[in-house]
Each structure stands twice: as structure tokens, then as C-alpha cells.
N, C-alpha and C. Protein backbone atom coordinates (compact mmCIF):
# COMPACT_ATOMS: atom_id res chain seq x y z
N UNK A 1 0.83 -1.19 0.00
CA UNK A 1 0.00 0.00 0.00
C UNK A 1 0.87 1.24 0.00
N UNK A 2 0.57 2.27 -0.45
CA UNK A 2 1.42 3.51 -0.59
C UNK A 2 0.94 4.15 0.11
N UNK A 3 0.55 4.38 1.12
CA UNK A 3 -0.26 5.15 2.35
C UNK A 3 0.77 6.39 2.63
N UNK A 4 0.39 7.77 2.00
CA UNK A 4 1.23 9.08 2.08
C UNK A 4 2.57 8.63 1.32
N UNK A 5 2.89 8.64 0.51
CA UNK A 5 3.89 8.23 -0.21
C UNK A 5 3.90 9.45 -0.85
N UNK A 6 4.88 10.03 -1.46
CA UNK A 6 5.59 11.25 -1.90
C UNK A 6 5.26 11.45 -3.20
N UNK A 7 5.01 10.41 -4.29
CA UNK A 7 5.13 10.60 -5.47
C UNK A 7 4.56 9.26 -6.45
N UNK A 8 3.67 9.92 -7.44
CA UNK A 8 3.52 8.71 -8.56
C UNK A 8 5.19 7.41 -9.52
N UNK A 9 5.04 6.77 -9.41
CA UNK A 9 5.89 5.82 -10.06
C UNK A 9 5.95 6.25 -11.72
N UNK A 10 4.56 5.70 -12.02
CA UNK A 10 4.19 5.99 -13.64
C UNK A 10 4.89 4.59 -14.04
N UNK A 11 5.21 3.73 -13.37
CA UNK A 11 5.51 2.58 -14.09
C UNK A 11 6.66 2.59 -14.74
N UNK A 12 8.06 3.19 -14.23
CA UNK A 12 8.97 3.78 -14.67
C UNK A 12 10.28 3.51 -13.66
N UNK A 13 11.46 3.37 -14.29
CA UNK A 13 12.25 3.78 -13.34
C UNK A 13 12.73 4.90 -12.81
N UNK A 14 13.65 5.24 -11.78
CA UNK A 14 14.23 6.43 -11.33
C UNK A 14 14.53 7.90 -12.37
N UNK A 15 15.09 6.95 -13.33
CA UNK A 15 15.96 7.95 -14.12
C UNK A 15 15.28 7.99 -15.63
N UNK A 16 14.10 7.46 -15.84
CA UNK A 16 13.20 7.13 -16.76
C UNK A 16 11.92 8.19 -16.35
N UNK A 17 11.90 8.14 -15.32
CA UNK A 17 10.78 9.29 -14.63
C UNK A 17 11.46 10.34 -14.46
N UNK A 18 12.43 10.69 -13.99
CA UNK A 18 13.34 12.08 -14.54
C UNK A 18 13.01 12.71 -15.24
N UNK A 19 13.56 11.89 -16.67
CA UNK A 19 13.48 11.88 -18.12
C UNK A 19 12.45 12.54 -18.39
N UNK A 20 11.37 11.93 -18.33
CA UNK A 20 9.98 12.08 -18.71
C UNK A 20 9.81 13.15 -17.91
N UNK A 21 9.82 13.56 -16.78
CA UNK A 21 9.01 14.95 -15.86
C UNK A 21 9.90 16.03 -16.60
N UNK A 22 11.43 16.02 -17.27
CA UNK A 22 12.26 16.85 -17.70
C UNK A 22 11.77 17.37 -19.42
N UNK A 23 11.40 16.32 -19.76
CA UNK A 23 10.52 16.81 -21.52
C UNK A 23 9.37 17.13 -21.32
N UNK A 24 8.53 16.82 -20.44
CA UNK A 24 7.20 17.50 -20.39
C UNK A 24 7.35 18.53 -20.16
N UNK A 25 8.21 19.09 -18.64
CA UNK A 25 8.22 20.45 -18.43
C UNK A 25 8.87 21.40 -19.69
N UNK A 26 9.79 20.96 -20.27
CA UNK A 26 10.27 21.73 -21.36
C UNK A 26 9.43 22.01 -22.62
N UNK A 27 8.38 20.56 -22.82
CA UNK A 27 7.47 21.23 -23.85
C UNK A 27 6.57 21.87 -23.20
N UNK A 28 6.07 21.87 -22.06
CA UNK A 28 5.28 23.18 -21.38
C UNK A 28 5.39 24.56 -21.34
N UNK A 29 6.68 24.37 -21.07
CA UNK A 29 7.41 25.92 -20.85
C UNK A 29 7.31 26.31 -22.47
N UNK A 30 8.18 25.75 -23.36
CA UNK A 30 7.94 26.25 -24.50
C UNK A 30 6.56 26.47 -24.95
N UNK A 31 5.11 25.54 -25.22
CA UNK A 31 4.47 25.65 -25.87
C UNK A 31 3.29 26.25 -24.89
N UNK A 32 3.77 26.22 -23.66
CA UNK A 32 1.96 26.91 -22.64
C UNK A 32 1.46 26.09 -22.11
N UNK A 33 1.45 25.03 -23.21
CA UNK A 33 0.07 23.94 -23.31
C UNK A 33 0.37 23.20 -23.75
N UNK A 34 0.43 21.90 -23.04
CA UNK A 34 0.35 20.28 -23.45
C UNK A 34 -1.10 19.50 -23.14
N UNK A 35 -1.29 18.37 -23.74
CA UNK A 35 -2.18 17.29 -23.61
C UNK A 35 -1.15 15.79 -23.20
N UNK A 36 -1.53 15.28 -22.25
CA UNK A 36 -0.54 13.64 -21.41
C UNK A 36 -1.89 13.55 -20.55
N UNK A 37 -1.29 12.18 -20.20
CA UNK A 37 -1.78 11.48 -18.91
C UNK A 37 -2.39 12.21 -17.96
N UNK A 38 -3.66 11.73 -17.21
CA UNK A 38 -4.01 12.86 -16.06
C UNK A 38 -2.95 12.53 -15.08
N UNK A 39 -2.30 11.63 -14.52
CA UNK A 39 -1.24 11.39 -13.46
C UNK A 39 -0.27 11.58 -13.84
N UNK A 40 0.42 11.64 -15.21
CA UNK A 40 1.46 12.32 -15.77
C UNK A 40 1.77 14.38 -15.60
N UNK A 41 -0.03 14.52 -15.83
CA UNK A 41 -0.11 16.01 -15.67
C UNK A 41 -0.05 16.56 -14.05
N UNK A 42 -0.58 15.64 -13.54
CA UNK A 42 -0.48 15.62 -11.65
C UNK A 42 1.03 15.44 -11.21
N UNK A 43 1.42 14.77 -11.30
CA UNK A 43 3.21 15.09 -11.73
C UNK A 43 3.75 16.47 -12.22
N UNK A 44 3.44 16.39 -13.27
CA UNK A 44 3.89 17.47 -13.50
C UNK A 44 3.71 19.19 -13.17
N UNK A 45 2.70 18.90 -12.49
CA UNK A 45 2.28 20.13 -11.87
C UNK A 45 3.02 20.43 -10.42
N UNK A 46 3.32 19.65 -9.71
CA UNK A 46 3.59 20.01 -8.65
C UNK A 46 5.61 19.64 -8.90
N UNK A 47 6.27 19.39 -10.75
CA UNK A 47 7.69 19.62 -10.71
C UNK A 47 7.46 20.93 -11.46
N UNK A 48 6.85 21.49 -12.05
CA UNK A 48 6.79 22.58 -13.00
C UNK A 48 6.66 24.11 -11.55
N UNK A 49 5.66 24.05 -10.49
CA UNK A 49 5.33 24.76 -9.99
C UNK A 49 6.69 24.93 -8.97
N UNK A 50 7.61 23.89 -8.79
CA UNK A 50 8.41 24.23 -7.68
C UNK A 50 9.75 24.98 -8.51
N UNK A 51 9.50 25.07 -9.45
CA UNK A 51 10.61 25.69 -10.62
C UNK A 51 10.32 27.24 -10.98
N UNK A 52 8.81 27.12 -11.29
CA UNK A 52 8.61 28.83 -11.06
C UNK A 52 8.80 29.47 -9.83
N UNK A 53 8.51 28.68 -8.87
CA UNK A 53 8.64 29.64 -7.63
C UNK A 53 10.17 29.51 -7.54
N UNK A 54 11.27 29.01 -7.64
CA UNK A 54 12.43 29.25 -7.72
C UNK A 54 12.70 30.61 -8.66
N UNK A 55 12.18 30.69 -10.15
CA UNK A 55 12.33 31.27 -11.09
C UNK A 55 11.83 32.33 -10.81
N UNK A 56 10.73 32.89 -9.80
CA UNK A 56 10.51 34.47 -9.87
C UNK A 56 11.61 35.15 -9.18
N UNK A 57 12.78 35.25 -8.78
CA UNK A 57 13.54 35.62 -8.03
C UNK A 57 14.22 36.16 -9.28
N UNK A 58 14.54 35.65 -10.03
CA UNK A 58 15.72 35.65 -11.39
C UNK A 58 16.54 36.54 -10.85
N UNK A 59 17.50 35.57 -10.13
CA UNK A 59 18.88 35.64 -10.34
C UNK A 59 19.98 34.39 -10.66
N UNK A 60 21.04 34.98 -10.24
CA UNK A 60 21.86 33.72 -10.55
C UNK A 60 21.96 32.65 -10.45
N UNK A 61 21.67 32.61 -8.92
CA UNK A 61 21.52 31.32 -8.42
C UNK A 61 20.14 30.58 -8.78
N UNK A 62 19.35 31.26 -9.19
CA UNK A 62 18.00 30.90 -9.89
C UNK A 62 18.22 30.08 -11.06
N UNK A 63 18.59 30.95 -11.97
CA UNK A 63 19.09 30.58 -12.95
C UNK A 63 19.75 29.13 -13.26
N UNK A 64 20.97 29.17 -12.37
CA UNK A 64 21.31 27.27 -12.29
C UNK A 64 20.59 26.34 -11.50
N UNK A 65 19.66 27.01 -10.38
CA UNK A 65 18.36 25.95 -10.16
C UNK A 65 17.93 25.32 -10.78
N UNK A 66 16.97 26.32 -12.20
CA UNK A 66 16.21 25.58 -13.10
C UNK A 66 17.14 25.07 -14.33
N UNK A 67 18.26 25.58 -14.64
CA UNK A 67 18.82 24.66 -15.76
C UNK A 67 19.08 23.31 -14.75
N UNK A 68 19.78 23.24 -13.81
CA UNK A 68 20.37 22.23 -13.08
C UNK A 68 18.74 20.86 -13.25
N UNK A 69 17.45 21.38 -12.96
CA UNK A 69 16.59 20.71 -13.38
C UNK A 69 16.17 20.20 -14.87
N UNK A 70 16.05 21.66 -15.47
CA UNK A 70 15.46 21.37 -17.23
C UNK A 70 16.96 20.44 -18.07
N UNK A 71 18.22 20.99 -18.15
CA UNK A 71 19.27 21.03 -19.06
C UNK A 71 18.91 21.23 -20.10
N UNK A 72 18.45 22.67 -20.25
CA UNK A 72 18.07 23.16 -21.77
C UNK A 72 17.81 24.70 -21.74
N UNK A 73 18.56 25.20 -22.22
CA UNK A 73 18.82 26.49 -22.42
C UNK A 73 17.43 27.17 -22.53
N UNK A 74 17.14 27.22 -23.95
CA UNK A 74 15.84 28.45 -24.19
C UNK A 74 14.99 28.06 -23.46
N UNK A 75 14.87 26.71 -22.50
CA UNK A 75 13.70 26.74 -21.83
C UNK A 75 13.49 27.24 -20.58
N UNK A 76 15.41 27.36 -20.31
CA UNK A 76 15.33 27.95 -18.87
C UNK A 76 15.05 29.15 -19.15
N UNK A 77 15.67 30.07 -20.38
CA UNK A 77 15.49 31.28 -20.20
C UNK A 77 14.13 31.82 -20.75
N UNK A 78 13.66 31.21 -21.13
CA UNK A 78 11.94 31.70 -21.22
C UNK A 78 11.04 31.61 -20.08
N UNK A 79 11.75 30.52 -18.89
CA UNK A 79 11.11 30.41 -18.15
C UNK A 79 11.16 31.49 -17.16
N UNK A 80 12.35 31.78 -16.75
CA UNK A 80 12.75 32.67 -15.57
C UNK A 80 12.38 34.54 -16.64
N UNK A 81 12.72 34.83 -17.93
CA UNK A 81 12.26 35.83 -18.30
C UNK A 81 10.58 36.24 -18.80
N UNK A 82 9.77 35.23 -19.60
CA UNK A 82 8.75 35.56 -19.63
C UNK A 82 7.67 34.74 -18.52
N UNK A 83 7.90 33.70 -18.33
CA UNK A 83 6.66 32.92 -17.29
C UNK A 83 6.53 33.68 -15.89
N UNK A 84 7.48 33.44 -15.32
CA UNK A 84 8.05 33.68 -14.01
C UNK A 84 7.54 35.15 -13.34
N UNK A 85 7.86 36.36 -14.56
CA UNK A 85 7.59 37.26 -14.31
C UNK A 85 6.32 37.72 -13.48
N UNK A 86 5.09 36.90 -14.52
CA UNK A 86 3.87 36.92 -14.19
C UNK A 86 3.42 36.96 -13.17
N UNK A 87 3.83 35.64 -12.37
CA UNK A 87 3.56 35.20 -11.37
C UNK A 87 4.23 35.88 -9.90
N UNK A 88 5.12 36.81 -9.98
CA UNK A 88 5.54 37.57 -8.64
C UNK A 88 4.60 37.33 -7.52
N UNK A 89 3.32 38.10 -8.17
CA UNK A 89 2.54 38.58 -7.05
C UNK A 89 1.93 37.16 -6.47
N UNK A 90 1.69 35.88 -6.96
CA UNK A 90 0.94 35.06 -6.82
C UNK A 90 1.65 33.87 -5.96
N UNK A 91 1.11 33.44 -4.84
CA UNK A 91 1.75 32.91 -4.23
C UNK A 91 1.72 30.91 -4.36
N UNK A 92 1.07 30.89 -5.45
CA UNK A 92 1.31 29.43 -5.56
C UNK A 92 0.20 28.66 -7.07
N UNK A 93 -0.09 28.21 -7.58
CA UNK A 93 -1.18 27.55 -8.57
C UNK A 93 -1.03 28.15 -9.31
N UNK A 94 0.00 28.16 -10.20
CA UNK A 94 0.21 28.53 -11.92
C UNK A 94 0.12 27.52 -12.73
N UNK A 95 -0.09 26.43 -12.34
CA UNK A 95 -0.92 25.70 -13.22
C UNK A 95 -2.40 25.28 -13.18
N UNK A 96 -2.99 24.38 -14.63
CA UNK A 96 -4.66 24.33 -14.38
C UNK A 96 -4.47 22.79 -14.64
N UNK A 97 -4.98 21.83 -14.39
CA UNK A 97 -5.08 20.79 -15.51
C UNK A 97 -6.79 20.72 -15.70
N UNK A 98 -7.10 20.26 -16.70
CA UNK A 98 -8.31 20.34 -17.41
C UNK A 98 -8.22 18.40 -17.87
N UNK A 99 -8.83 18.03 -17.47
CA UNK A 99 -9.56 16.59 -18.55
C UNK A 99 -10.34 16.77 -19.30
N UNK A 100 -9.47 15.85 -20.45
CA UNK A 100 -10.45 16.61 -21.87
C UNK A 100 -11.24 15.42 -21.94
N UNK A 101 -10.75 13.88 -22.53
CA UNK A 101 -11.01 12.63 -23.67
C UNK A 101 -10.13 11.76 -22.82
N UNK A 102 -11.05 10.76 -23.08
CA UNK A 102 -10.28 9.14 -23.01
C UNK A 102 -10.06 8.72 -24.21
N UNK A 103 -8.25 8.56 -24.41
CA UNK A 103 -7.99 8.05 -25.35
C UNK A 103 -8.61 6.60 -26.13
N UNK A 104 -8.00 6.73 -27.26
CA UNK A 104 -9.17 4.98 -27.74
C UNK A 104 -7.98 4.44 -27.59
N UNK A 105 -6.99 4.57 -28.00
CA UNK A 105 -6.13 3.22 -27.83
C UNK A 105 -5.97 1.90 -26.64
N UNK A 106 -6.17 2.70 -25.34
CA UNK A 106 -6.14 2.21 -24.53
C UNK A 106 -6.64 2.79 -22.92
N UNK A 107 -7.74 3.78 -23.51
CA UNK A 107 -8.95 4.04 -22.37
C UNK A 107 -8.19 4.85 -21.26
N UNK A 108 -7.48 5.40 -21.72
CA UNK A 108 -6.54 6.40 -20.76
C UNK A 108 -7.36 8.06 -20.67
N UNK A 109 -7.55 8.58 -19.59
CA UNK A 109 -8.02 9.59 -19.00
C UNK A 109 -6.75 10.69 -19.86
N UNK A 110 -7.14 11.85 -20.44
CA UNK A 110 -5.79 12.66 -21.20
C UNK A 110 -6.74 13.97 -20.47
N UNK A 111 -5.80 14.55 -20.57
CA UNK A 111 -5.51 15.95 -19.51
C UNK A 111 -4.51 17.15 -20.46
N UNK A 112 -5.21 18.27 -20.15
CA UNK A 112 -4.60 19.37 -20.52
C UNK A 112 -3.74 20.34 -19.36
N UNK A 113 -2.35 20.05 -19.10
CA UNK A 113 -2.27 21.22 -18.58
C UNK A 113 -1.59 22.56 -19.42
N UNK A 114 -2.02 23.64 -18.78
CA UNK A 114 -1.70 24.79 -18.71
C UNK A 114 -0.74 25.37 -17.81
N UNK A 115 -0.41 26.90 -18.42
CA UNK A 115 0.01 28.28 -17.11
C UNK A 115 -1.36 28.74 -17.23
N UNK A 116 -1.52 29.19 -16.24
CA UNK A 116 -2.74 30.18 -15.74
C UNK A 116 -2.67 30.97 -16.06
């Protein structure tokens, strides 16, 4: 039983779930808006949100926070110059997720998240 347990698996290993929380957030940041997994997007909401709140500070040490997480340039710096900004005043929930469709392939719940 996982009774308070910290985090979804996703059926994955350590460094396979990395992986995966590290390309989602990067196509987020770049595109706004993705469609994944609803427990993929539940994931990802609570690694995406602990990165902006690092990122409204933008400074240095900010700065290698979120690359040290993403390892990808334009995504850090879009993140900490245009996302981040936004959010100063707001003290937490910059993301939305939305359920759209159950996929047909295999009856999977798909989810939209967003920035707010």
C-alpha cells in the first residue's frame, strides 16, 4: 500500500521518470500547453510549480536551479524571463489541468495542462 507516499511511479524507473518529468516540463514551458496522462499532468504540476517559484527571483543562483533541473537552455530562459515574471505577485497555482477525452487506444483519462 502507498499510504502518504511522496510521489507517482508511472511505471517507470528512477531515471526514466526524470526523463519524462524533464521533456514534459520543457514542452510546457515552450508551448503553454500540453495534452498527457491525467497522473502524468499531476506530476507534472507540482515539478513545474516548484521551478517557477524558484524562477521568480531571477537571479543567478536561480538561474542554475532551473537549468540544473530542465538542461536546456531556451527553456530555462523563457522560463525565468517571460513565465516567471507573471507570477511575482501570486503565491502558488500557476498551473490548471483540465480533462479533456479518453484516449481509444487504450482508455486512458488525457488531460490538458496549462500556465494560468
Amino acid at each position: 500500500m502507498r499510504h502518504n507516499h511522496g510521489y507517482r511511479k508511472l511505471g517507470r524507473t528512477s531515471s526514466h521518470r526524470k526523463a519524462l518529468l524533464k521533456n514534459l516540463a520543457i514542452a510546457l514551458i515552450q508551448n503553454n500547453k500540453i495534452e498527457t496522462g491525467v497522473f502524468k499532468a499531476k506530476e507534472l504540476q507540482s515539478y513545474i510549480e516548484k521551478l517557477v517559484t524558484v524562477a521568480r527571483v531571477a537571479d543567478f543562483n536561480s538561474h542554475r536551479f532551473v537549468f540544473a533541473y530542465l538542461q536546456h537552455k531556451e527553456a530555462t530562459k523563457k522560463l525565468i524571463a517571460e513565465i516567471a515574471p507573471k507570477y511575482v505577485d501570486r503565491k502558488g497555482g500557476y498551473t490548471r489541468i483540465q480533462r479533456t477525452r479518453i484516449r481509444r487506444g487504450d482508455a486512458s483519462t488525457m488531460a490538458i495542462i496549462e500556465f494560468v
